[in-house]
Every structure is written in structure tokens, then in C-alpha cells.
Protein backbone atom coordinates (compact mmCIF):
# COMPACT_ATOMS: atom_id res chain seq x y z
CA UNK A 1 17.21 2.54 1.42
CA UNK A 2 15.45 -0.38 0.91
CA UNK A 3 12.46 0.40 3.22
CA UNK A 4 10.58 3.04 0.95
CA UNK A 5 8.08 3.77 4.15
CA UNK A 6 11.22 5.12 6.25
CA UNK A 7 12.40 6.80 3.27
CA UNK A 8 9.00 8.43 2.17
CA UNK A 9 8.68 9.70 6.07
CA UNK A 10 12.39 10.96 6.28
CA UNK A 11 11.82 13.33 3.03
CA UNK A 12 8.87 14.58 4.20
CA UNK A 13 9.42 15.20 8.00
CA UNK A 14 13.38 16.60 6.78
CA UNK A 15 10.88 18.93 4.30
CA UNK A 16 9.40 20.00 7.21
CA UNK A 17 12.00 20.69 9.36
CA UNK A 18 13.80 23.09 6.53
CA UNK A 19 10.41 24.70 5.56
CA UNK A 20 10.07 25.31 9.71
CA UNK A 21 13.81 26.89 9.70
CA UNK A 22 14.19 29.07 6.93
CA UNK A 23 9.75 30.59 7.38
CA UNK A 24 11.08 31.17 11.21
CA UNK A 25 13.45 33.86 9.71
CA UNK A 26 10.23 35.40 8.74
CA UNK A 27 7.50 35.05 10.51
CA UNK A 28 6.75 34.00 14.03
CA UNK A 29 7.08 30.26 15.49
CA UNK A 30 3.56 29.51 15.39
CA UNK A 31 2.96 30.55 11.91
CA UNK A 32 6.02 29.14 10.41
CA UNK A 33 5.18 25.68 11.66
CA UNK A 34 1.72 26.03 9.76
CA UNK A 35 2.90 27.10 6.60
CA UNK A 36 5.85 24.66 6.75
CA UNK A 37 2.89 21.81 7.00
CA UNK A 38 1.16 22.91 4.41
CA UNK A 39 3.96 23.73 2.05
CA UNK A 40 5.49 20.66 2.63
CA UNK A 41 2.10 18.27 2.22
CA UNK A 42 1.60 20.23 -0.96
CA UNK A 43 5.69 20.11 -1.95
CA UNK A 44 5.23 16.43 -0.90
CA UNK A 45 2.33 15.34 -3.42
CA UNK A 46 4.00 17.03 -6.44
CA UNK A 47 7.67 15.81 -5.82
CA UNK A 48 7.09 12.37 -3.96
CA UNK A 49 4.89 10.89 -6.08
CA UNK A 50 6.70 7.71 -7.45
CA UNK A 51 7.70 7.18 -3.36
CA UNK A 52 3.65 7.33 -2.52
CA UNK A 53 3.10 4.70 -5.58
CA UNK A 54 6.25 2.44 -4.85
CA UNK A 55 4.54 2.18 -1.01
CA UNK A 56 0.71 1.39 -2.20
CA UNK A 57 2.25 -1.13 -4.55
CA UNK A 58 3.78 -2.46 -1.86
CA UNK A 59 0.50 -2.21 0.17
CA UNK A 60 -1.75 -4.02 -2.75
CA UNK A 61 0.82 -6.82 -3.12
CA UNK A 62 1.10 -7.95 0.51
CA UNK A 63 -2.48 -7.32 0.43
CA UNK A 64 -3.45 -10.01 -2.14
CA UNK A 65 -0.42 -11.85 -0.68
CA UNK A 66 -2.56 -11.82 2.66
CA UNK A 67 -5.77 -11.68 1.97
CA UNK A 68 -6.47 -13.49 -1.39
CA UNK A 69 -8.71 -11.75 -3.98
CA UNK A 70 -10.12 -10.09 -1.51
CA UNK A 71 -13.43 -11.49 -2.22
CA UNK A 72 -14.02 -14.23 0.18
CA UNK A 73 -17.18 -15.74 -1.72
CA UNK A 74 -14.97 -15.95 -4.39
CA UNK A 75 -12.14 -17.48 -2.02
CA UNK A 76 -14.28 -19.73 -0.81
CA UNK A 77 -16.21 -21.44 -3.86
CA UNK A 78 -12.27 -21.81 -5.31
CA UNK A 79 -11.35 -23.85 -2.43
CA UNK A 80 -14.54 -25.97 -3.16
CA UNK A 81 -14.02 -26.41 -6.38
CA UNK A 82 -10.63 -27.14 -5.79
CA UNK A 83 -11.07 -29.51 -3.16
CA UNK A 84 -14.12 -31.39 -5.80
CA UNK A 85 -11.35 -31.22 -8.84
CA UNK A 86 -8.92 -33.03 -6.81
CA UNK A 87 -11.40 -35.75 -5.30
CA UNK A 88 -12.20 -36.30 -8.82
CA UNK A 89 -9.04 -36.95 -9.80
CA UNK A 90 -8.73 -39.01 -6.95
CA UNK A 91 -11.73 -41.58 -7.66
CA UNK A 92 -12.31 -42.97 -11.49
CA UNK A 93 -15.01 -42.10 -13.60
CA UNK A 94 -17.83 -44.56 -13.55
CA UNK A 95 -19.43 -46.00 -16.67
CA UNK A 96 -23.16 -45.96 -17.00
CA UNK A 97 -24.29 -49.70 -17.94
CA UNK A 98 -27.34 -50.45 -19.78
């Protein structure tokens, strides 16, 4: 799958389900659906791991794709001194006279 966010939330909820099926056998509804949650959010952070950092790659890369440095002094004074580089270029130096 090429969308790691489906993909992350199909293991997980299909963790869930199986965790929900085979703890009904032995226990009541109620408390198989809370140990199924918390087996699978703990079974989940162990075993999914390289999904979770695949996805906040993602997430930091459209990020700075989006946002810039994320510093918007920073942003800013770069488009100035971009925009002053480019005038410069623009206009030739002058030569002081005596």
C-alpha cells in the first residue's frame, strides 16, 4: 500500500478486532474490548514502529515542504536578503570618486 496512514490504521484496528475475538472466548464483552485496546496499543508500539516513523517522516517533510523552516523570523529576513541580493545584482556597483 502506498498510503502508510491507511496501512498503519488497518494493522492496528485488524489487531483489535482479533484481540476483541479470541479475549471474548474468555471473558465478558465489556472486558475483552478493554484489554483488546490496551494489548493492542501496547502490541502496536513494539511491532509498528518503522510504520509510526515512515508516517512522521512523512509528517516533517510536508511540513518543511509547507511551512518553511518553521521559523518565520528566519523566513522572513531570507526573503529580504534575498530580495536585496538580487537588486544588487540588478544595479552596478558604484565607484567612490575623489
Amino acid at each position: 500500500m502506498k498510503n502508510l496512514w491507511l496501512k498503519y490504521t488497518l494493522y492496528r484496528l485488524g489487531l483489535f478486532a482479533v484481540l476483541v475475538i479470541i479475549l471474548r472466548l474468555l471473558m465478558p464483552i465489556l472486558f475483552a474490548i478493554l484489554v483488546a485496546g490496551m494489548l493492542s496499543f501496547a502490541i502496536s508500539i513494539i511491532f509498528l514502529s518503522k510504520l509510526r516513523d515512515e508516517i512522521s517522516k512523512q509528517i516533517y517533510e510536508k511540513r518543511q515542504n509547507t511551512f518553511g523552516s518553521g521559523d518565520t523570523e528566519s523566513d522572513l529576513e531570507n526573503s529580504k536578503l534575498d530580495a536585496l541580493e538580487s537588486n544588487a545584482k540588478k544595479t552596478p556597483a558604484k565607484t567612490k570618486s575623489k
